[in-house]
N, C-alpha and C. Protein backbone atom coordinates (compact mmCIF):
# COMPACT_ATOMS: atom_id res chain seq x y z
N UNK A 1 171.93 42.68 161.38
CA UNK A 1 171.89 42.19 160.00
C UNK A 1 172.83 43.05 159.14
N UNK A 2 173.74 42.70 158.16
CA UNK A 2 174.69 43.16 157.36
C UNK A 2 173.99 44.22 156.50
N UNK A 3 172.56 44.09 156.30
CA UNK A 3 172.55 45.01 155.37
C UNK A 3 171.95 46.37 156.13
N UNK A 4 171.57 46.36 157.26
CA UNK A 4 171.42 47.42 158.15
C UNK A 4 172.40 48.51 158.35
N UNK A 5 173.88 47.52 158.23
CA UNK A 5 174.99 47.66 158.48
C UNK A 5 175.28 49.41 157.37
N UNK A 6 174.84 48.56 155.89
CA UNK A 6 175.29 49.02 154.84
C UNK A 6 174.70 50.88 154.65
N UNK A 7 175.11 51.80 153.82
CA UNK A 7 174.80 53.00 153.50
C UNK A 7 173.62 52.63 152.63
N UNK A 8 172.57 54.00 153.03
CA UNK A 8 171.38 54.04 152.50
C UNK A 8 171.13 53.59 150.51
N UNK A 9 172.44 53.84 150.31
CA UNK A 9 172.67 54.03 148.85
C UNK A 9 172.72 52.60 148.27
N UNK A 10 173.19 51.62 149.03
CA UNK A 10 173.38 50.07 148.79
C UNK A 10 172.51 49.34 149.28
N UNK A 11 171.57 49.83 149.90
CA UNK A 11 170.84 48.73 150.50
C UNK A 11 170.05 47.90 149.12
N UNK A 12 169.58 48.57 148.94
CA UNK A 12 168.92 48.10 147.55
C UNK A 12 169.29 47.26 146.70
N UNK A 13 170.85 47.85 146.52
CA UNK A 13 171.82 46.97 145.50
C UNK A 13 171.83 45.10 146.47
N UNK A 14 172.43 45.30 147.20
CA UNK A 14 172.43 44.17 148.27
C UNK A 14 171.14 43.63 148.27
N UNK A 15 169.89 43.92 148.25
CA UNK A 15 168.62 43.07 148.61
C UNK A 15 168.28 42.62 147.02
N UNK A 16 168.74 43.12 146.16
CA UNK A 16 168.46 43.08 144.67
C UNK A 16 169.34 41.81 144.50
N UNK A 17 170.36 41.51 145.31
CA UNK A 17 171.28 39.97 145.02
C UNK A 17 170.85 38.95 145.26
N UNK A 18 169.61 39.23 146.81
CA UNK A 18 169.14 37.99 147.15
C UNK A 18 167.97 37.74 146.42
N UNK A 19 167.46 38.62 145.92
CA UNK A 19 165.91 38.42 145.18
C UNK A 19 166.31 37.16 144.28
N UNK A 20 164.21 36.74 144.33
CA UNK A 20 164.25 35.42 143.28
C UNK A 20 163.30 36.53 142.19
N UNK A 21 163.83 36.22 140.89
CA UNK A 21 163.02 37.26 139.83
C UNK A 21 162.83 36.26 139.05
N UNK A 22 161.37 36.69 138.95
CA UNK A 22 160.28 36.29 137.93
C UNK A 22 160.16 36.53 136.78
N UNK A 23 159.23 36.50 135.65
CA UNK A 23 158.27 37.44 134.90
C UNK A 23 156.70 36.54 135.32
N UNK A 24 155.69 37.43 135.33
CA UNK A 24 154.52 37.21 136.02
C UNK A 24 153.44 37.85 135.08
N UNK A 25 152.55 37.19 134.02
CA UNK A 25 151.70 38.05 133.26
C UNK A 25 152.70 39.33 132.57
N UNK A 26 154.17 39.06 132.40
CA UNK A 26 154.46 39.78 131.47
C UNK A 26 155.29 40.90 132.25
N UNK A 27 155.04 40.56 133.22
CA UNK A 27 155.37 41.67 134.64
C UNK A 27 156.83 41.27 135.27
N UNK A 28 157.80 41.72 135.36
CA UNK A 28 158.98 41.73 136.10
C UNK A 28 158.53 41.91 137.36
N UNK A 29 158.72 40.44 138.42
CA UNK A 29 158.45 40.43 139.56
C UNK A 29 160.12 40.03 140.43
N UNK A 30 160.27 40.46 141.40
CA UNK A 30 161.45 40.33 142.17
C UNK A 30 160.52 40.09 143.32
N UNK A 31 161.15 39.03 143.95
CA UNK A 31 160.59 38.39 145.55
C UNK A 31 162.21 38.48 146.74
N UNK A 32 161.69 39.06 147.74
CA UNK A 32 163.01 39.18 148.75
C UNK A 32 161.94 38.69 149.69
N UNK A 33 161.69 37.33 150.44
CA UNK A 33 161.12 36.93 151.38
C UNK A 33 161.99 36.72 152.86
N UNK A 34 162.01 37.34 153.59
CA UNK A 34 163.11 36.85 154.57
C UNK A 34 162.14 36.83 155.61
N UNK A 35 160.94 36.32 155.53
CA UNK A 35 160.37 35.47 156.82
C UNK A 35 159.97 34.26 156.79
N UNK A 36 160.67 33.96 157.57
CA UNK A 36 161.12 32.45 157.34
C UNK A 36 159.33 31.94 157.64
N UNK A 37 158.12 32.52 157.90
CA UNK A 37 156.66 31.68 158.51
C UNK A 37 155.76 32.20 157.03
N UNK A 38 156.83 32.65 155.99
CA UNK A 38 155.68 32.99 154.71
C UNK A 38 156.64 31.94 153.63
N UNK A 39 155.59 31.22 153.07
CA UNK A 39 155.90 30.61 152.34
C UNK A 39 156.17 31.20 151.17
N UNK A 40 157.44 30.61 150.45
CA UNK A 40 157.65 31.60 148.93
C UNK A 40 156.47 30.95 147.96
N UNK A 41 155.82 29.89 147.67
CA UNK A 41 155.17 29.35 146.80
C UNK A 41 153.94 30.10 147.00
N UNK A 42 153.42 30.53 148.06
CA UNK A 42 152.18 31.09 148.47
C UNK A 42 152.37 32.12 148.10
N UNK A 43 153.45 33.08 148.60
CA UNK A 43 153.82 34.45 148.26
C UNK A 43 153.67 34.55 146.57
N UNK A 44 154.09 34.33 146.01
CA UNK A 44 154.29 33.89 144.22
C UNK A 44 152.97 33.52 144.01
N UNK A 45 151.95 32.60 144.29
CA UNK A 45 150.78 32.87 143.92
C UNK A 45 149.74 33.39 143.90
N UNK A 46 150.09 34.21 145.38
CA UNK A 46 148.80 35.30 145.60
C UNK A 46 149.48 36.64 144.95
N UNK A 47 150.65 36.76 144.32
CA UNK A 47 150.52 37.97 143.72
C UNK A 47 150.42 37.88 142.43
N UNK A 48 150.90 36.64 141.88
CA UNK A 48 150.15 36.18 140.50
C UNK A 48 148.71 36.33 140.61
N UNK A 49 147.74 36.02 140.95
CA UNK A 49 146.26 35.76 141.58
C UNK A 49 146.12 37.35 141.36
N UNK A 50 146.36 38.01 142.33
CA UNK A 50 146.46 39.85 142.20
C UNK A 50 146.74 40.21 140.82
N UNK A 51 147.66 40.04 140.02
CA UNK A 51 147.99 40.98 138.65
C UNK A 51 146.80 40.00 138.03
N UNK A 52 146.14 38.66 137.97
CA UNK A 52 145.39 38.24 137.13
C UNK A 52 144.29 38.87 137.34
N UNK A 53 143.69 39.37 138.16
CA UNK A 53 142.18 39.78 138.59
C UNK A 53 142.72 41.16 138.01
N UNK A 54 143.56 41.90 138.24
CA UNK A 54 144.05 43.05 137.34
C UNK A 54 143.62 43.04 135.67
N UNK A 55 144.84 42.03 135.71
CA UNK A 55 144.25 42.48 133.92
C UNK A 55 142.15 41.29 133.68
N UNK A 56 142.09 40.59 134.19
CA UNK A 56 140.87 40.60 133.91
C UNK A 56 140.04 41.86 133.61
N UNK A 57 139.92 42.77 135.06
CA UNK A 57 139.12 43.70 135.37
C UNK A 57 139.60 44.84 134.61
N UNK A 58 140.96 45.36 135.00
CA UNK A 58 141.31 47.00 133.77
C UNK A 58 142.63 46.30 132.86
N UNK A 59 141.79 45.44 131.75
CA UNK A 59 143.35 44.83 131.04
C UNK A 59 143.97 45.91 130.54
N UNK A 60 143.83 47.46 130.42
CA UNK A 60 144.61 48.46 129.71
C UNK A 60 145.48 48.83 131.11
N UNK A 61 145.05 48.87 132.00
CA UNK A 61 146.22 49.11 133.03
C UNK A 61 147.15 48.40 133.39
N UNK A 62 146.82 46.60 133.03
CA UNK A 62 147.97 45.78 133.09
C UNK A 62 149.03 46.46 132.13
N UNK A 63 148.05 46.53 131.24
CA UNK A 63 149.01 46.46 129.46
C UNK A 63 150.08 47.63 130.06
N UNK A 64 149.74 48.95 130.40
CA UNK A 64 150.52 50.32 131.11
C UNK A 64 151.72 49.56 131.80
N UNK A 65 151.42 48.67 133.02
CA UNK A 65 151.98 48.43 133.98
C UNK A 65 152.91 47.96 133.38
N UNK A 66 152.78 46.90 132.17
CA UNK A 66 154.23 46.31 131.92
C UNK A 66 155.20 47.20 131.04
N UNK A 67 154.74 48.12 130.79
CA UNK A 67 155.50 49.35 130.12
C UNK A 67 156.26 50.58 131.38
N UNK A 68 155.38 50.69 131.97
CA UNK A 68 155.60 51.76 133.10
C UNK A 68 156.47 51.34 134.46
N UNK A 69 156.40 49.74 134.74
CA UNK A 69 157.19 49.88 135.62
C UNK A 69 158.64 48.88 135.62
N UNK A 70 159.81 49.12 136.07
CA UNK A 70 160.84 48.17 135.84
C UNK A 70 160.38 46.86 136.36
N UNK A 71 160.14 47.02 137.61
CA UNK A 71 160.02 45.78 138.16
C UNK A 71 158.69 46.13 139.86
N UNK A 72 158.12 44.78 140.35
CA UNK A 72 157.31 45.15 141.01
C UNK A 72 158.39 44.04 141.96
N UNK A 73 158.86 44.59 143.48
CA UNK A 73 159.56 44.29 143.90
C UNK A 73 158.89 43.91 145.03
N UNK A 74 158.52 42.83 145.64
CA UNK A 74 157.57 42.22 146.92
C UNK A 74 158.91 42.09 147.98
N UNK A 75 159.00 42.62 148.86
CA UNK A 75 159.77 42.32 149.97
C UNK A 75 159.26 43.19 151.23
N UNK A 76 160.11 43.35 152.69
CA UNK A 76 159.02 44.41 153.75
C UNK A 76 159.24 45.55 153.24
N UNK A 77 158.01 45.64 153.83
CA UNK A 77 158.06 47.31 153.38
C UNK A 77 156.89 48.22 154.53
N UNK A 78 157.16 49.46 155.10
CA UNK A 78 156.19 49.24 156.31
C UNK A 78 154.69 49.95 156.34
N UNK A 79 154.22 49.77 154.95
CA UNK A 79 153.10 50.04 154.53
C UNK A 79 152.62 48.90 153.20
N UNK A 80 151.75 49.22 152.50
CA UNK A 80 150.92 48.45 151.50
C UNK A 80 151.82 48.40 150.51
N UNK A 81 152.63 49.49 149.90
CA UNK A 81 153.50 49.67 148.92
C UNK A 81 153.88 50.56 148.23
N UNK A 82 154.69 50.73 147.91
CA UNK A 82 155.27 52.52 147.06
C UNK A 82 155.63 52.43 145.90
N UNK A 83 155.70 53.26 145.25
CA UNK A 83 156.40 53.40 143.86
C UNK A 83 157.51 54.70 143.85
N UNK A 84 158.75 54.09 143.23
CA UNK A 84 159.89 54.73 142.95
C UNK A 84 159.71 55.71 141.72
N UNK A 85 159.85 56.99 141.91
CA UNK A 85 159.72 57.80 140.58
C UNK A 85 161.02 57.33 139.90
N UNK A 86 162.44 57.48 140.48
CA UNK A 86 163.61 57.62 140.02
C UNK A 86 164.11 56.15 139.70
N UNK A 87 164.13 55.14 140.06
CA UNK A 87 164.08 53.88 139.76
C UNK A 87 162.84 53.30 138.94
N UNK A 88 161.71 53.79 138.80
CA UNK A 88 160.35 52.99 137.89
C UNK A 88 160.06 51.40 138.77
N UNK A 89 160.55 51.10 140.21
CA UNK A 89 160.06 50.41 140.67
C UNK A 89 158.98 50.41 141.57
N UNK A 90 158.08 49.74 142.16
CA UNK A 90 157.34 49.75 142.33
C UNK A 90 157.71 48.13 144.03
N UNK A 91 157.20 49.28 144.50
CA UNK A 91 157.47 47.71 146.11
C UNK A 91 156.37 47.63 146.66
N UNK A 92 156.11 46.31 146.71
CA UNK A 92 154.73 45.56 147.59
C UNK A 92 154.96 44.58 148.68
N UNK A 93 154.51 45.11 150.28
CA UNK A 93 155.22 44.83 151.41
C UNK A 93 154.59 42.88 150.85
N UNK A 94 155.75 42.06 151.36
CA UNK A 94 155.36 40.46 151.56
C UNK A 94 154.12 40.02 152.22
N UNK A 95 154.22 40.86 153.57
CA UNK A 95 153.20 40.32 154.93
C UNK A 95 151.53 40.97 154.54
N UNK A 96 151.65 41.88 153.70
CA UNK A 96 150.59 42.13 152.59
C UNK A 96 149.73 41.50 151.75
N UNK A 97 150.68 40.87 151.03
CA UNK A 97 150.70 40.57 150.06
C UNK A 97 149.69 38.61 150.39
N UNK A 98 150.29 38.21 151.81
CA UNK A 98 150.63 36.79 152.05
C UNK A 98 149.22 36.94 153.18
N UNK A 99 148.69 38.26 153.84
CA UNK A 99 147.62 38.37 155.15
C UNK A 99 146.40 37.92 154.15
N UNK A 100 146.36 37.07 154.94
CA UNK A 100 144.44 36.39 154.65
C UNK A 100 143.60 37.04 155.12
N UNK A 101 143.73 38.50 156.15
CA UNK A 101 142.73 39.23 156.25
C UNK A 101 142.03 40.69 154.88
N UNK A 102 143.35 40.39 153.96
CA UNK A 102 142.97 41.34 152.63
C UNK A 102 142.88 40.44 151.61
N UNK A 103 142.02 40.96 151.11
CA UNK A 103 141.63 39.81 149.71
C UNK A 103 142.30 40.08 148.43
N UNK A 104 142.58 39.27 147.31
CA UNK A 104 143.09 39.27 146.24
C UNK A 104 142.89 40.84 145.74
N UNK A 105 141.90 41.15 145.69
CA UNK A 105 141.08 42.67 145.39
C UNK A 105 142.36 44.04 145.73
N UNK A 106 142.22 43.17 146.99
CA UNK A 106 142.81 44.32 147.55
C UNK A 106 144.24 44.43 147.58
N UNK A 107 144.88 43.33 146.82
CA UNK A 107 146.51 43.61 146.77
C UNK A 107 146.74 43.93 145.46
N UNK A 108 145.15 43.73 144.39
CA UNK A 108 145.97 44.28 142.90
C UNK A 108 145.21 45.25 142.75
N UNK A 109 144.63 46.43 144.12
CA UNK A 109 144.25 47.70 143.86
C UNK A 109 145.42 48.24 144.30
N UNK A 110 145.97 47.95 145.41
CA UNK A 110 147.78 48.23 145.55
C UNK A 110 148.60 48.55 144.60
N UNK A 111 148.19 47.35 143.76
CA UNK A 111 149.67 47.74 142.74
C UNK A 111 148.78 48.37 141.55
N UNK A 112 147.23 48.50 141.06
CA UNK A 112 146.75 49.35 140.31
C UNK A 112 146.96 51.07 140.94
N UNK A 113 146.81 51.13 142.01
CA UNK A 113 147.80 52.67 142.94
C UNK A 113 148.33 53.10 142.74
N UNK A 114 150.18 52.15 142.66
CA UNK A 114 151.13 52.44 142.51
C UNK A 114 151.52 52.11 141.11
N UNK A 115 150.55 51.94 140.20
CA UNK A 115 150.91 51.63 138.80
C UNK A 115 150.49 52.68 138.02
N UNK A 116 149.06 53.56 138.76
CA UNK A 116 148.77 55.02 138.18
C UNK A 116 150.06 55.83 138.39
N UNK A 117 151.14 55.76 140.16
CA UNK A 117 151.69 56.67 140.02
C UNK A 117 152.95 56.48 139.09
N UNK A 118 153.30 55.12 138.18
CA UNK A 118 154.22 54.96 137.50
C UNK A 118 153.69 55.52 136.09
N UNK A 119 152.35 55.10 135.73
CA UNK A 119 151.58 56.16 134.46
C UNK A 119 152.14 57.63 134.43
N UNK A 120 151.99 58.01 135.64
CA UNK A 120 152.09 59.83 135.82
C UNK A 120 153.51 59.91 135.42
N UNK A 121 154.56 59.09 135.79
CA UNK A 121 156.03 59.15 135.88
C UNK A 121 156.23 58.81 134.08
N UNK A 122 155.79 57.96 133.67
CA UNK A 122 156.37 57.78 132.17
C UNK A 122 155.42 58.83 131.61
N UNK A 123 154.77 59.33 131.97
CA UNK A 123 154.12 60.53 130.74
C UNK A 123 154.87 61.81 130.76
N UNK A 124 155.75 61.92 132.10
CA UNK A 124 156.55 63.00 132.07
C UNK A 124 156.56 63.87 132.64
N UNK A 125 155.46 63.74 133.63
CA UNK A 125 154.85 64.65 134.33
C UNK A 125 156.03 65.75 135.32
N UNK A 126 156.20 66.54 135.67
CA UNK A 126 157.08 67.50 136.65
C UNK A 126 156.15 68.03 137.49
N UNK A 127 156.94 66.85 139.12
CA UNK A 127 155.98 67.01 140.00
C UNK A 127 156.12 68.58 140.66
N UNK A 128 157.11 69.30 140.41
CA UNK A 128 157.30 70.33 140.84
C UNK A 128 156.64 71.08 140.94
N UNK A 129 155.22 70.90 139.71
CA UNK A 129 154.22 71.97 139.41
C UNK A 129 153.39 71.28 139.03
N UNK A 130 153.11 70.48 140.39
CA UNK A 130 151.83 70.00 140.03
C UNK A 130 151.51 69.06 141.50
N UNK A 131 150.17 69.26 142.34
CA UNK A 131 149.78 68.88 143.68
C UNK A 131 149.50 67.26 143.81
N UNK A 132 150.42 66.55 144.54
CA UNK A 132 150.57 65.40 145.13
C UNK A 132 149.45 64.55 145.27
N UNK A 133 148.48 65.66 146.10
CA UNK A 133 147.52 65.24 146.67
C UNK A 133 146.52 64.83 145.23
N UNK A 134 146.25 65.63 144.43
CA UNK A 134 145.63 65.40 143.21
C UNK A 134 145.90 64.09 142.69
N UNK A 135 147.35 63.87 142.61
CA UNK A 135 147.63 62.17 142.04
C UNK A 135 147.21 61.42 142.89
N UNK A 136 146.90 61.36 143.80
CA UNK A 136 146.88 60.37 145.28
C UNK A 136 145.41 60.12 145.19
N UNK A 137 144.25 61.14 144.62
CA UNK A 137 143.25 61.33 144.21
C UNK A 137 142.88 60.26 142.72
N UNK A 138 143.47 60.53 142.14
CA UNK A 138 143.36 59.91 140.99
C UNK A 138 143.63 58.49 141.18
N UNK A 139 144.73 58.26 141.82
CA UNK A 139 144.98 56.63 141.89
C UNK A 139 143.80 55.79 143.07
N UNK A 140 143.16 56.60 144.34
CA UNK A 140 142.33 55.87 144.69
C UNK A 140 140.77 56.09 143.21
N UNK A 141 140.58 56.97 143.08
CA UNK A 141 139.22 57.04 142.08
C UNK A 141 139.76 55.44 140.96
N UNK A 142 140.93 55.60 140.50
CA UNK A 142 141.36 54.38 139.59
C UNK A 142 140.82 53.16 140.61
N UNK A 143 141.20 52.72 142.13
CA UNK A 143 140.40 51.76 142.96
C UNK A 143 139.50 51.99 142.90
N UNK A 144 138.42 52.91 143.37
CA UNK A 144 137.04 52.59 142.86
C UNK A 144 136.56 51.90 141.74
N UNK A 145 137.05 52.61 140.74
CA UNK A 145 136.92 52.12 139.69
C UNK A 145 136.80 50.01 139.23
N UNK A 146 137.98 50.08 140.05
CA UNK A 146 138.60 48.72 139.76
C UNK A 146 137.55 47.78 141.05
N UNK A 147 137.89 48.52 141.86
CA UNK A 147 136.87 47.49 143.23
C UNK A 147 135.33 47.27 142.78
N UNK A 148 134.85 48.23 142.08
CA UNK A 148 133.33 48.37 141.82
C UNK A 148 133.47 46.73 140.70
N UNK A 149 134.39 46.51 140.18
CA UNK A 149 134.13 45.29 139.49
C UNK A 149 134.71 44.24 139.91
N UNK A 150 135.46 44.18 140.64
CA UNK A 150 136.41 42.78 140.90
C UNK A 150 135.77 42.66 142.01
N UNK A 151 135.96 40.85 142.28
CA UNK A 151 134.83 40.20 143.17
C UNK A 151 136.10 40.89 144.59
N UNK A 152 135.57 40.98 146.05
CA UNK A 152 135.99 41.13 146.66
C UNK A 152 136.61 42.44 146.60
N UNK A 153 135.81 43.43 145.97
CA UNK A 153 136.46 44.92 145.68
C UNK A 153 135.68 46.06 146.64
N UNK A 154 134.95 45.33 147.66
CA UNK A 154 134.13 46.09 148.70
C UNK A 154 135.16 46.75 149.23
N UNK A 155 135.94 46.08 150.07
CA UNK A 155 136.99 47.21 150.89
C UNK A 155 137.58 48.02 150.26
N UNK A 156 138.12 47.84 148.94
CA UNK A 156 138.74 48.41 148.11
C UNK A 156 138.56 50.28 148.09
N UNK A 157 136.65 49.94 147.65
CA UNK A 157 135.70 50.95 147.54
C UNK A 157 135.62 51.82 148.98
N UNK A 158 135.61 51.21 150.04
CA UNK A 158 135.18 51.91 150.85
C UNK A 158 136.22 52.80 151.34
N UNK A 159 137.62 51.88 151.69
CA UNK A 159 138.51 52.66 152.29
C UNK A 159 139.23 53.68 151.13
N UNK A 160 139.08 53.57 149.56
CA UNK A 160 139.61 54.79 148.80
C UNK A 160 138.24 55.51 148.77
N UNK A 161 137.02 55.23 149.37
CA UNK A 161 136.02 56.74 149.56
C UNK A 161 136.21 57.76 150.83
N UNK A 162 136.60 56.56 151.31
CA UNK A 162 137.16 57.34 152.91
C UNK A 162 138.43 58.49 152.86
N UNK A 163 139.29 57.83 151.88
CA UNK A 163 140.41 58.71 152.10
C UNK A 163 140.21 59.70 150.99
N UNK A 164 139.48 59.49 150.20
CA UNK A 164 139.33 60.92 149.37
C UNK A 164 138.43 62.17 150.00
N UNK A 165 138.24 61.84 151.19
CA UNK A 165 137.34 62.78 151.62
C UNK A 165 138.48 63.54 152.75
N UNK A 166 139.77 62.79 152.81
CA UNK A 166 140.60 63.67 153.37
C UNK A 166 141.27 64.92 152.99
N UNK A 167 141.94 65.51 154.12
CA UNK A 167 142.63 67.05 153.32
C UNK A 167 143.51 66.66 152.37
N UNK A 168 144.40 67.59 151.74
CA UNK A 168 145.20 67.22 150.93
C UNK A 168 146.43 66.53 151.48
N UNK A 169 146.65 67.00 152.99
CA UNK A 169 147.73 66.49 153.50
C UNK A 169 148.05 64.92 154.15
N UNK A 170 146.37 65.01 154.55
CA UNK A 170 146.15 63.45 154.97
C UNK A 170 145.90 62.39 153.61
N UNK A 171 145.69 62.92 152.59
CA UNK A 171 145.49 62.15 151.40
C UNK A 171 147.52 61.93 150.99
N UNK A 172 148.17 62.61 151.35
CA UNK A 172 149.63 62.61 150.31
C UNK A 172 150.13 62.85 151.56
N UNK A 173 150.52 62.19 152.21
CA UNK A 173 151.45 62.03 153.75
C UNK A 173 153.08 62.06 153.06
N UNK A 174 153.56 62.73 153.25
CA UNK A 174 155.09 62.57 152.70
C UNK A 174 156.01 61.28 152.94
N UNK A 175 156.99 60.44 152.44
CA UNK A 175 157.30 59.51 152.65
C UNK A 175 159.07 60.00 152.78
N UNK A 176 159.40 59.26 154.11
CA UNK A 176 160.47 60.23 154.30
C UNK A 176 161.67 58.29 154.72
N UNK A 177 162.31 58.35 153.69
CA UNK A 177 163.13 57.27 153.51
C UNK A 177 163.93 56.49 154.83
N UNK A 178 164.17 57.68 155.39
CA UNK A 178 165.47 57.65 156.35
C UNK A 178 164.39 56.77 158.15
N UNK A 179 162.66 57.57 157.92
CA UNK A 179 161.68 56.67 158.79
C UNK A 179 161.64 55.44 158.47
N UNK A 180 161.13 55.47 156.92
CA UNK A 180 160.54 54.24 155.93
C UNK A 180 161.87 53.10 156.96
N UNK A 181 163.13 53.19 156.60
CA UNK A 181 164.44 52.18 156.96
C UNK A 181 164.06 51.57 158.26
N UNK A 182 163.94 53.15 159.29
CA UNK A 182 163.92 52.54 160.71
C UNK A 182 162.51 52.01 160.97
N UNK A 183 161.25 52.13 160.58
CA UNK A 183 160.64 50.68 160.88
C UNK A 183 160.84 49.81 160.53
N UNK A 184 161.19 49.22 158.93
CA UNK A 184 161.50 48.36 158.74
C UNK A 184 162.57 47.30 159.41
N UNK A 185 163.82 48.60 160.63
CA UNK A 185 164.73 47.87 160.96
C UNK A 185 163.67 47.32 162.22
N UNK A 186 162.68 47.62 162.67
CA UNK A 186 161.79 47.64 163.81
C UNK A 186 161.08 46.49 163.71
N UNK A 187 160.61 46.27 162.52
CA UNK A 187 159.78 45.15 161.54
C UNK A 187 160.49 44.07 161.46
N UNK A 188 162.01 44.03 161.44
CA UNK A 188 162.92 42.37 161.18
C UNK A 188 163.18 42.15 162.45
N UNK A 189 163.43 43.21 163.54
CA UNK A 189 163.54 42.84 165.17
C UNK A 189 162.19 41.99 165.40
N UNK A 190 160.98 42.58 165.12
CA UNK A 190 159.84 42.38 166.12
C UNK A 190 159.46 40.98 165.54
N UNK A 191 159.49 41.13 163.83
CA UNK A 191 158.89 40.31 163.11
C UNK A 191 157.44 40.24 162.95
N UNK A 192 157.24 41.47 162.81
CA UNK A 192 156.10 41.51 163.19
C UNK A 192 155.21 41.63 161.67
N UNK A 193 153.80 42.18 161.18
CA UNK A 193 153.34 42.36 160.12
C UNK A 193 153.27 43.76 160.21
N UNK A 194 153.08 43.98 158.73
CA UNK A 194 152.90 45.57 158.33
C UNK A 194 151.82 45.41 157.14
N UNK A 195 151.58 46.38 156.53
CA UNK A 195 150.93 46.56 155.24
C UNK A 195 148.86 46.86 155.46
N UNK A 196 148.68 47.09 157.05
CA UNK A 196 147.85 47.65 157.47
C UNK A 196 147.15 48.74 157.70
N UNK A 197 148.05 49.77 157.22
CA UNK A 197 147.68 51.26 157.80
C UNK A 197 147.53 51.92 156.27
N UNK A 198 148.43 52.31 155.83
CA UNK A 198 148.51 53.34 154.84
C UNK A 198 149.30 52.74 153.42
N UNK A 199 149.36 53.82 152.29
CA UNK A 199 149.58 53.48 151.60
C UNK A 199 148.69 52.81 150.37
């Protein structure tokens, strides 16, 4: 694939050409679907569906979200989803987003996650002096929070009680770009799903 091809520095630029961009509840959404067995209409409504049960349940964190992040960018990705400190984007894997084995709940505690760690980023925070693991803390307690009310927020609850009971290291696993690429190049070979494990 050409953009495999390309330097780490462009890939982005290049997948940012093919995106279809939205606005969604106010929300800058970018869609890069390139599996051809997920429908884009489905994709587009279950993450609409997700930011609505959002602002139902914490409407002040929607309200944040559309301030805090550029854009929420759905394409693969080989976990649940990340947030960009240096860009203010925010990526939510497709095959995630589109699996009927996670519920609505559980894809707009995803982006309530990665929308605390865009909070931390517009307040100014300097992560330099200050422990990872602590934010990683805060954004699952924000899922509790959010699962304890939204219908289908059981898993939500359980698996951010589970992981707060980890060390600091298993709670804030480092995310190392240059891996992140090569599953993903692993992920368009196999075709396989992701957005199961972590994140």
């Amino acid at each position: 694939m050409l953009r495999d091809l390309l330097p780490l520095a462009l890939r982005d630029r290049y997948d940012a050409t093919r995106s279809t961009r939205r606005v969604i509840d106010g929300v800058q959404v970018w869609f890069l679907n390139e599996r051809a067995d997920i429908d884009d209409a489905q994709l587009e409504a279950r993450l609409a569906e997700a930011l609505a049960l959002l602002g139902r349940c914490m409407p002040h964190n929607l309200r944040r979200l559309r301030a805090d992040v550029r854009s929420i960018w759905v394409k693969r990705w080989p976990n649940r989803g990340v947030f960009f400190h240096d860009t203010r984007i925010m990526v939510i894997d497709t095959t995630f987003v589109v699996n009927p084995t996670f519920t609505r709940a559980q894809v707009a505690a995803t982006i309530l996650h990665e929308g605390v760690h865009a909070r931390i980023t517009a307040m100014g925070v300097d992560r330099r002096f200050t422990n990872i693991a602590d934010e990683e803390r805060l954004c699952r307690r924000a899922e509790i929070a959010f699962g304890e009310q939204a219908p289908g927020g059981a898993p939500v609850v359980a698996r951010a009680r589970e992981i707060l009971a980890l060390s600091d290291d298993e709670v804030a696993p480092g995310i190392d770009i240059a891996v992140a690429e090569a599953r993903l190049r692993e992920l368009r070979r196999t075709e396989g799903g992701s957005g199961s494990t972590t994140g």
